[in-house]
Protein backbone atom coordinates (compact mmCIF):
# COMPACT_ATOMS: atom_id res chain seq x y z
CA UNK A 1 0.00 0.00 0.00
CA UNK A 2 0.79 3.43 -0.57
CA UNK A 3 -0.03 6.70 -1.02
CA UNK A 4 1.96 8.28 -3.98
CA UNK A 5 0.37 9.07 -7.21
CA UNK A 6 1.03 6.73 -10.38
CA UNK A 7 0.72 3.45 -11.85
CA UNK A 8 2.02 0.86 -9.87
CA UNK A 9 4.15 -0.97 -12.33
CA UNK A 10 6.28 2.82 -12.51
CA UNK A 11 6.19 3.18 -9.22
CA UNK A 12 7.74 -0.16 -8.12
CA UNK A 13 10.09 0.36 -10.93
CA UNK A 14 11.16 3.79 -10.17
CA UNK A 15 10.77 3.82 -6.77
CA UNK A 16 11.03 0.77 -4.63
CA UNK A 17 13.61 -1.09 -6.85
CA UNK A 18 15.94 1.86 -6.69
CA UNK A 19 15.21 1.66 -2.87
CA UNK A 20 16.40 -1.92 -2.65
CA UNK A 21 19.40 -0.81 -4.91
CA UNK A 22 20.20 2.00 -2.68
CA UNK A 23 20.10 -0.90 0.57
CA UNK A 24 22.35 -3.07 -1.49
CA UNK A 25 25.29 -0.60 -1.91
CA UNK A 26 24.94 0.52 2.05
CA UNK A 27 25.07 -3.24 2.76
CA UNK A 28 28.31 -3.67 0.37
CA UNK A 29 29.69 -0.55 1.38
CA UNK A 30 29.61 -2.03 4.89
CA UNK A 31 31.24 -4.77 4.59
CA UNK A 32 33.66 -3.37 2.47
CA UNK A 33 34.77 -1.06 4.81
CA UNK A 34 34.95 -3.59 7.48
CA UNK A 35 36.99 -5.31 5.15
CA UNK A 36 39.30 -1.77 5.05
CA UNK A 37 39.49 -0.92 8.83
CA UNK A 38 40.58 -4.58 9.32
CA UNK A 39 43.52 -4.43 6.81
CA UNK A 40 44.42 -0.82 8.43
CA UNK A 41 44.72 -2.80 11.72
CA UNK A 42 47.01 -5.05 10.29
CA UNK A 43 48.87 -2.64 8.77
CA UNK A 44 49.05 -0.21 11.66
CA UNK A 45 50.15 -2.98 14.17
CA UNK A 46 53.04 -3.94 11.70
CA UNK A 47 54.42 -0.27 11.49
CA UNK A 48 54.27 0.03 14.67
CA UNK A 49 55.83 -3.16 15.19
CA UNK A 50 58.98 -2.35 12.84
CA UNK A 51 59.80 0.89 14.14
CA UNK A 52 59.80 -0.85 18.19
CA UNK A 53 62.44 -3.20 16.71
CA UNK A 54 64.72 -0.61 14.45
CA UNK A 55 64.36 1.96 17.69
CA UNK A 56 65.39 -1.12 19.96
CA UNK A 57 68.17 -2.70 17.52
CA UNK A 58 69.30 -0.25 15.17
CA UNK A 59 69.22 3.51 17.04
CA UNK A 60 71.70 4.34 19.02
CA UNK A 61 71.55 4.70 22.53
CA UNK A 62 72.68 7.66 24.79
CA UNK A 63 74.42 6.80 27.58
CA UNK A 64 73.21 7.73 30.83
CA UNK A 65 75.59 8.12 33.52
């Protein structure tokens, strides 16, 4: 049911099919950017990672004392 003017065969075209479109791509675009923030993570973690081992390893250290 509804209350908008037209035939119904144009208004399920025009309307609620592009409405179910529209939920598709917010659905995809969710899980894509889960997808994204999940990867960053990983990424993040690993930078972080390297520099703790070069600044452990490889920098010099001053001496205290």
């Amino acid at each position: 049911m509804t209350n908008l003017a037209g035939l119904p065969k144009s208004l399920y075209e025009k309307i609620y099919c592009a409405r179910g479109q529209a939920e598709n791509l917010i659905k995809a675009h969710k899980l894509h950017l889960d997808a994204n923030q999940f990867r960053l993570l990983t990424h993040t973690a690993a930078a972080v990672s390297c520099r703790r081992m070069a600044a452990f390893c490889c920098w010099p250290r001053s001496s205290v004392g």
